[in-house]
C-alpha atoms as a PDB file:
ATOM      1  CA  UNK A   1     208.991 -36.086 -60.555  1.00  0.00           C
ATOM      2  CA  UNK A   2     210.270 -33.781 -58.038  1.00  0.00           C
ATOM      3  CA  UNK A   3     212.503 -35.082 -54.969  1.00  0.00           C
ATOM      4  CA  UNK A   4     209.791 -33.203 -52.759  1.00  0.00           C
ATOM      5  CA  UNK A   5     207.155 -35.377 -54.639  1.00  0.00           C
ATOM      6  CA  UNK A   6     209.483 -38.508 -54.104  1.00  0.00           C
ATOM      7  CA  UNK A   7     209.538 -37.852 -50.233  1.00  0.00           C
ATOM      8  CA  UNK A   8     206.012 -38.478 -49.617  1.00  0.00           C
ATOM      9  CA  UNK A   9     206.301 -41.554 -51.555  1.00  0.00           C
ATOM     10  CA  UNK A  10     209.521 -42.339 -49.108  1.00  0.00           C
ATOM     11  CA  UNK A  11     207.378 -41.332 -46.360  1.00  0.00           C
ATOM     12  CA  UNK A  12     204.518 -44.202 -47.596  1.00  0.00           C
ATOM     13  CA  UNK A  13     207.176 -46.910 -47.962  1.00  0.00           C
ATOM     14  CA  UNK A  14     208.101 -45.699 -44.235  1.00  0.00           C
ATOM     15  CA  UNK A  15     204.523 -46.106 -43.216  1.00  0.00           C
ATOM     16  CA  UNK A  16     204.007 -49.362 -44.601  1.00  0.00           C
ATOM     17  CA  UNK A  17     206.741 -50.719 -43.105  1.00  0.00           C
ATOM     18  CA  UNK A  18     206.391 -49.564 -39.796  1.00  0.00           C
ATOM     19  CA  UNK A  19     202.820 -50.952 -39.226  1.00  0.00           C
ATOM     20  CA  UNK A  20     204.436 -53.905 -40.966  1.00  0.00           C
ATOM     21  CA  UNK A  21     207.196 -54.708 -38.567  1.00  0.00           C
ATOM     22  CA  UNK A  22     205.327 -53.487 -35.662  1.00  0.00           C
ATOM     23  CA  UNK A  23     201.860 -56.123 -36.342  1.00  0.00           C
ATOM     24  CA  UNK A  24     203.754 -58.592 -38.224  1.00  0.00           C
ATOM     25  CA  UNK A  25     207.189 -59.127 -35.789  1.00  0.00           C
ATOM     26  CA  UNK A  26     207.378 -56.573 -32.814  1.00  0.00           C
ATOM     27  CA  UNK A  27     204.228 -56.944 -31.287  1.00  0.00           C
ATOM     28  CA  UNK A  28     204.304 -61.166 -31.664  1.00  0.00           C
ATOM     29  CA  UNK A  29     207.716 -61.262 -30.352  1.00  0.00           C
ATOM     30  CA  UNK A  30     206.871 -58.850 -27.327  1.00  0.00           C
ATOM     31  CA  UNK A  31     203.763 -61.507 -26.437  1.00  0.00           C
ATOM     32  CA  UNK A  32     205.391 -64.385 -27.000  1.00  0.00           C
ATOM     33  CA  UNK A  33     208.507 -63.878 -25.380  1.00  0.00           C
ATOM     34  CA  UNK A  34     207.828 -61.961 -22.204  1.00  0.00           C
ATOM     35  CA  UNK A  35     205.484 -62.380 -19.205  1.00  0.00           C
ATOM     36  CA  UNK A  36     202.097 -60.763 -19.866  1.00  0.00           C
ATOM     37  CA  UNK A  37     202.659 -57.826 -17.060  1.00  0.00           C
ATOM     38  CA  UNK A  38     205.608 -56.891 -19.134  1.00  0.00           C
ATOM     39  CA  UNK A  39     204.457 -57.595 -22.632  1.00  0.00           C
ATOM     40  CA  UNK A  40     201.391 -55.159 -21.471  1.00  0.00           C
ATOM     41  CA  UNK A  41     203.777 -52.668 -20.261  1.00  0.00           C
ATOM     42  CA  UNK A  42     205.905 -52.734 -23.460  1.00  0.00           C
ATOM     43  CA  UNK A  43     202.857 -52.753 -25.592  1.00  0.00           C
ATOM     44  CA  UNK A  44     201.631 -49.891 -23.986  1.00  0.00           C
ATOM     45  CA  UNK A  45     204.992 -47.656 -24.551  1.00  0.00           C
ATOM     46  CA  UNK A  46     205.400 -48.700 -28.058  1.00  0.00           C
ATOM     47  CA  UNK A  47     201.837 -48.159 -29.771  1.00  0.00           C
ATOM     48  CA  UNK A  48     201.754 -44.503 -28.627  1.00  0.00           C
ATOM     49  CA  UNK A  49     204.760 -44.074 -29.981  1.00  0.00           C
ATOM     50  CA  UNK A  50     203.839 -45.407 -33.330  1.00  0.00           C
ATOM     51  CA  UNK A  51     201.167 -43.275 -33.830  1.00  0.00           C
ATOM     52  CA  UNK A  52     202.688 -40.455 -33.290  1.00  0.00           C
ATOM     53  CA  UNK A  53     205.452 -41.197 -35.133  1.00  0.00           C
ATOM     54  CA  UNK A  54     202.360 -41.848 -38.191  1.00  0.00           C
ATOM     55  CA  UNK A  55     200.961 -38.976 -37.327  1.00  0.00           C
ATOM     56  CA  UNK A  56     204.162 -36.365 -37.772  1.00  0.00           C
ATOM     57  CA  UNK A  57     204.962 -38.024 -41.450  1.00  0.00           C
ATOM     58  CA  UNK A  58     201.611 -37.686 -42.638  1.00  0.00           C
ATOM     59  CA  UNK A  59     201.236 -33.649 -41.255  1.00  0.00           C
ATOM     60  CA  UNK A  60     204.853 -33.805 -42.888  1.00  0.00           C
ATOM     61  CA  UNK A  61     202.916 -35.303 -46.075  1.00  0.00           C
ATOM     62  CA  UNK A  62     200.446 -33.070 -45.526  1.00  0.00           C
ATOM     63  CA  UNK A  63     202.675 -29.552 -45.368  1.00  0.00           C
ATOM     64  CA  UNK A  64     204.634 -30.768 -48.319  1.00  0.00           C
ATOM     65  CA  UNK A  65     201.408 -31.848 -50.495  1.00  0.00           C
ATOM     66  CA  UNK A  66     201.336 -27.612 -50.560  1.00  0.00           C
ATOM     67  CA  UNK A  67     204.520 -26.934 -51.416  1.00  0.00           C
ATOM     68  CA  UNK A  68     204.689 -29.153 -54.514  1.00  0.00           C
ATOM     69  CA  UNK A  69     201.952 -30.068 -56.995  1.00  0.00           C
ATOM     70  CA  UNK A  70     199.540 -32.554 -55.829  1.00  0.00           C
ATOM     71  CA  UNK A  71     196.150 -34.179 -56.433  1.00  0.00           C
ATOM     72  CA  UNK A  72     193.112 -33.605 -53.957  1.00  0.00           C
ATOM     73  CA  UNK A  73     193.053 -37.422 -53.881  1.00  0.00           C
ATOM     74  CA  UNK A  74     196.983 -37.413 -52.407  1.00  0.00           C
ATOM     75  CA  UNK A  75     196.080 -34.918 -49.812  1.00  0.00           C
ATOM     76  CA  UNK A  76     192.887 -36.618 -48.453  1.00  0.00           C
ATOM     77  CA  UNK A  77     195.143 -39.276 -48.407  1.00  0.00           C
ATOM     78  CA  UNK A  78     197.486 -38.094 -46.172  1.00  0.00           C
ATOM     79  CA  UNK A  79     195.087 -35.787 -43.874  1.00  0.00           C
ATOM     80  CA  UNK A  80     192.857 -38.755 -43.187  1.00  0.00           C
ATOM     81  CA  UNK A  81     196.338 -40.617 -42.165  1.00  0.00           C
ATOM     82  CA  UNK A  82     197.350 -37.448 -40.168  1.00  0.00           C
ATOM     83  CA  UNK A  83     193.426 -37.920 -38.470  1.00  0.00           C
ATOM     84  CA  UNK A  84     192.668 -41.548 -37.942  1.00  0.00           C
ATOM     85  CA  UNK A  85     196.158 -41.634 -36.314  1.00  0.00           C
ATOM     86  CA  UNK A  86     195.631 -38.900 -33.921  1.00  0.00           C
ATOM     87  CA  UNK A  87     192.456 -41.158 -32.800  1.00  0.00           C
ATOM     88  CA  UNK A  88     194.132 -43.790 -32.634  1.00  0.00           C
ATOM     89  CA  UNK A  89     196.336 -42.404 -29.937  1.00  0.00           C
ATOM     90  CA  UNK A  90     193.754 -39.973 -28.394  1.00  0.00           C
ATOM     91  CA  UNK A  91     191.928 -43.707 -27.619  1.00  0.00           C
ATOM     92  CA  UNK A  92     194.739 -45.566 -26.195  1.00  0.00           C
ATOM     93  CA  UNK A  93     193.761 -44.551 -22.591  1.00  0.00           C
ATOM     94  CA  UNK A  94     189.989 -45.914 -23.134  1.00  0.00           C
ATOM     95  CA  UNK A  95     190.980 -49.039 -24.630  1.00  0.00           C
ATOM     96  CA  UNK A  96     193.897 -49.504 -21.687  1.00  0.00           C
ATOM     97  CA  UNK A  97     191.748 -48.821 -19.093  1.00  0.00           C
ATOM     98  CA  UNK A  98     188.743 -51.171 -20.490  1.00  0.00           C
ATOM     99  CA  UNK A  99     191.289 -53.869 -20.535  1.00  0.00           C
ATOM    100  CA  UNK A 100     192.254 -53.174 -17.076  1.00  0.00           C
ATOM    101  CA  UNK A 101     188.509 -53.443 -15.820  1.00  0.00           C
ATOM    102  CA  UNK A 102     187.674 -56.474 -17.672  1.00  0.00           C
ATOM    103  CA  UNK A 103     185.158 -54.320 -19.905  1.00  0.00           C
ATOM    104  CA  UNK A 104     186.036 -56.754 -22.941  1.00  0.00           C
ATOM    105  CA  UNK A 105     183.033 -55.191 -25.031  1.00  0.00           C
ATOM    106  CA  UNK A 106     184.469 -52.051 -24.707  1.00  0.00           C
ATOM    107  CA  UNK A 107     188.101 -53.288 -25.340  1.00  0.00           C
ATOM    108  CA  UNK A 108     187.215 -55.277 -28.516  1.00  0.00           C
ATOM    109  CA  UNK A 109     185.550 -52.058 -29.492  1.00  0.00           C
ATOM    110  CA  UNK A 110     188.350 -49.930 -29.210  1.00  0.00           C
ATOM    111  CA  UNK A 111     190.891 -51.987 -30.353  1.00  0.00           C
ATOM    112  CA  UNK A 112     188.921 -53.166 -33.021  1.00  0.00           C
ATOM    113  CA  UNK A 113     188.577 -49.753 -34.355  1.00  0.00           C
ATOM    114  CA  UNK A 114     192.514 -48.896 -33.826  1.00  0.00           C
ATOM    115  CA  UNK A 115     193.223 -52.182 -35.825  1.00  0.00           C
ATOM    116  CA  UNK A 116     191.113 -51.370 -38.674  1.00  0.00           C
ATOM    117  CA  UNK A 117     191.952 -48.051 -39.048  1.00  0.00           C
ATOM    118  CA  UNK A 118     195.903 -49.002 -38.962  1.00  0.00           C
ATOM    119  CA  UNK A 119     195.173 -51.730 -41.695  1.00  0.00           C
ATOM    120  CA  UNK A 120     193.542 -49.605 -43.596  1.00  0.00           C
ATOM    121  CA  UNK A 121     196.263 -46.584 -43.516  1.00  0.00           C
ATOM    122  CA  UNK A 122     198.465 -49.756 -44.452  1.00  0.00           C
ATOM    123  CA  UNK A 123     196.685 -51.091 -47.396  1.00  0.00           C
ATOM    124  CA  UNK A 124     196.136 -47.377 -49.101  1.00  0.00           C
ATOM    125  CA  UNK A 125     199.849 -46.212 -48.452  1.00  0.00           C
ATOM    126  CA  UNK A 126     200.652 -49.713 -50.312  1.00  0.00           C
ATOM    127  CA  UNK A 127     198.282 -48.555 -53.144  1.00  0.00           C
ATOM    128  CA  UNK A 128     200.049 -45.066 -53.099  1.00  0.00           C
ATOM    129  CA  UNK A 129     203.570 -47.144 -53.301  1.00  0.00           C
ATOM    130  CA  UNK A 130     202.774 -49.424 -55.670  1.00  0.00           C
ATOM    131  CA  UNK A 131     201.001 -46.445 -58.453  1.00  0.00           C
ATOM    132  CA  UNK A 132     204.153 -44.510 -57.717  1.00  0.00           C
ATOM    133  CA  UNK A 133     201.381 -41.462 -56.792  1.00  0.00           C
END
Protein backbone atom coordinates (compact mmCIF):
# COMPACT_ATOMS: atom_id res chain seq x y z
CA UNK A 1 0.00 0.00 0.00
CA UNK A 2 1.14 3.33 -0.95
CA UNK A 3 2.00 6.10 1.82
CA UNK A 4 -0.56 8.33 -0.23
CA UNK A 5 -3.09 5.41 0.29
CA UNK A 6 -1.97 5.23 4.06
CA UNK A 7 -2.79 9.04 4.52
CA UNK A 8 -6.38 8.81 4.00
CA UNK A 9 -6.45 6.02 6.35
CA UNK A 10 -4.37 8.56 8.84
CA UNK A 11 -6.80 11.08 7.91
CA UNK A 12 -9.91 8.48 9.15
CA UNK A 13 -8.12 7.67 12.42
CA UNK A 14 -7.94 11.68 12.65
CA UNK A 15 -11.62 11.89 12.03
CA UNK A 16 -12.64 9.41 14.40
CA UNK A 17 -10.91 10.79 16.98
CA UNK A 18 -11.80 14.19 16.70
CA UNK A 19 -15.63 13.64 16.84
CA UNK A 20 -14.50 11.30 19.59
CA UNK A 21 -12.84 13.71 21.92
CA UNK A 22 -15.00 16.50 20.94
CA UNK A 23 -18.75 14.39 21.91
CA UNK A 24 -17.19 12.13 24.29
CA UNK A 25 -14.84 14.78 26.63
CA UNK A 26 -14.75 18.43 25.19
CA UNK A 27 -18.17 19.19 24.82
CA UNK A 28 -19.18 17.42 28.54
CA UNK A 29 -16.42 19.17 30.17
CA UNK A 30 -17.34 22.65 28.51
CA UNK A 31 -21.19 22.05 30.04
CA UNK A 32 -20.35 20.82 33.05
CA UNK A 33 -17.78 23.02 34.12
CA UNK A 34 -18.72 26.49 33.00
CA UNK A 35 -21.81 28.73 33.35
CA UNK A 36 -24.30 28.10 30.53
CA UNK A 37 -23.71 31.79 28.84
CA UNK A 38 -20.17 30.68 28.49
CA UNK A 39 -20.48 27.01 27.78
CA UNK A 40 -22.94 28.40 24.83
CA UNK A 41 -20.37 30.77 23.75
CA UNK A 42 -17.56 28.14 23.71
CA UNK A 43 -19.80 25.65 22.09
CA UNK A 44 -20.55 27.91 19.52
CA UNK A 45 -16.68 28.71 18.54
CA UNK A 46 -15.65 25.18 18.69
CA UNK A 47 -18.31 23.18 16.50
CA UNK A 48 -17.67 25.46 13.49
CA UNK A 49 -14.42 24.86 13.80
CA UNK A 50 -14.73 21.16 13.79
CA UNK A 51 -16.46 20.97 10.80
CA UNK A 52 -14.41 22.68 8.95
CA UNK A 53 -11.58 21.19 10.10
CA UNK A 54 -13.78 17.62 8.78
CA UNK A 55 -14.49 19.16 5.94
CA UNK A 56 -10.69 20.17 4.60
CA UNK A 57 -9.43 16.34 5.40
CA UNK A 58 -12.09 14.79 3.60
CA UNK A 59 -11.68 17.38 0.21
CA UNK A 60 -7.95 16.43 1.19
CA UNK A 61 -9.29 12.64 1.01
CA UNK A 62 -11.09 13.49 -1.72
CA UNK A 63 -8.09 15.21 -4.05
CA UNK A 64 -5.83 12.40 -3.05
CA UNK A 65 -8.51 9.47 -3.80
CA UNK A 66 -7.37 10.84 -7.64
CA UNK A 67 -4.02 10.82 -7.36
CA UNK A 68 -3.65 7.22 -6.13
CA UNK A 69 -5.75 4.16 -6.93
CA UNK A 70 -8.99 3.98 -5.24
CA UNK A 71 -12.40 2.30 -5.14
CA UNK A 72 -15.71 4.28 -6.06
CA UNK A 73 -16.86 3.04 -2.64
CA UNK A 74 -13.63 5.07 -0.87
CA UNK A 75 -14.47 8.17 -2.74
CA UNK A 76 -18.25 8.31 -1.98
CA UNK A 77 -16.93 7.83 1.22
CA UNK A 78 -15.05 10.69 1.57
CA UNK A 79 -17.23 13.20 -0.73
CA UNK A 80 -20.31 12.45 1.33
CA UNK A 81 -17.90 13.35 4.50
CA UNK A 82 -16.62 16.44 2.54
CA UNK A 83 -20.82 17.19 2.03
CA UNK A 84 -22.68 16.32 5.16
CA UNK A 85 -19.94 18.38 6.90
CA UNK A 86 -20.30 21.44 4.90
CA UNK A 87 -24.16 21.18 6.11
CA UNK A 88 -23.40 20.72 9.10
CA UNK A 89 -21.71 24.05 9.35
CA UNK A 90 -23.83 25.87 6.67
CA UNK A 91 -26.77 25.01 9.58
CA UNK A 92 -25.09 26.17 12.62
CA UNK A 93 -26.68 29.69 12.32
CA UNK A 94 -30.39 28.09 12.07
CA UNK A 95 -29.95 25.81 14.83
CA UNK A 96 -28.19 28.86 17.06
CA UNK A 97 -30.68 31.13 16.38
CA UNK A 98 -33.73 28.54 17.06
CA UNK A 99 -32.13 28.01 20.36
CA UNK A 100 -31.98 31.61 21.00
CA UNK A 101 -35.84 32.05 20.25
CA UNK A 102 -36.96 29.16 22.19
CA UNK A 103 -38.07 27.40 18.78
CA UNK A 104 -37.12 23.92 20.46
CA UNK A 105 -38.88 22.01 17.45
CA UNK A 106 -36.77 23.62 15.22
CA UNK A 107 -33.60 23.22 17.44
CA UNK A 108 -34.12 19.46 18.07
CA UNK A 109 -34.48 19.37 14.34
CA UNK A 110 -31.38 20.82 13.49
CA UNK A 111 -29.31 19.49 15.92
CA UNK A 112 -30.73 16.29 15.58
CA UNK A 113 -29.73 16.16 12.04
CA UNK A 114 -26.01 17.60 12.80
CA UNK A 115 -25.74 14.76 15.47
CA UNK A 116 -26.68 12.04 13.24
CA UNK A 117 -24.87 12.97 10.45
CA UNK A 118 -21.52 13.39 12.72
CA UNK A 119 -22.22 9.81 14.19
CA UNK A 120 -22.61 8.50 11.20
CA UNK A 121 -19.28 10.06 9.47
CA UNK A 122 -17.89 8.48 12.84
CA UNK A 123 -19.11 5.00 12.63
CA UNK A 124 -18.11 4.60 8.65
CA UNK A 125 -14.54 6.22 9.09
CA UNK A 126 -14.28 3.44 12.02
CA UNK A 127 -15.37 0.82 9.39
CA UNK A 128 -12.78 2.34 6.89
CA UNK A 129 -10.06 2.04 9.94
CA UNK A 130 -10.79 -1.06 11.08
CA UNK A 131 -10.84 -2.92 7.04
CA UNK A 132 -7.59 -1.05 6.61
CA UNK A 133 -9.54 0.37 3.15
Amino acid sequence: MSTLNNINILFSGIIVGTIILQSAIIAPTIFTTLEQDNARKLIRNIFPKLFKFIALLSLIMIINSFVVETSPFLKIIYFTTFLLMTINFLIIPATNKSRDEGNNQKFKLLHSLSVLTTMLILLVHSYVIILGL
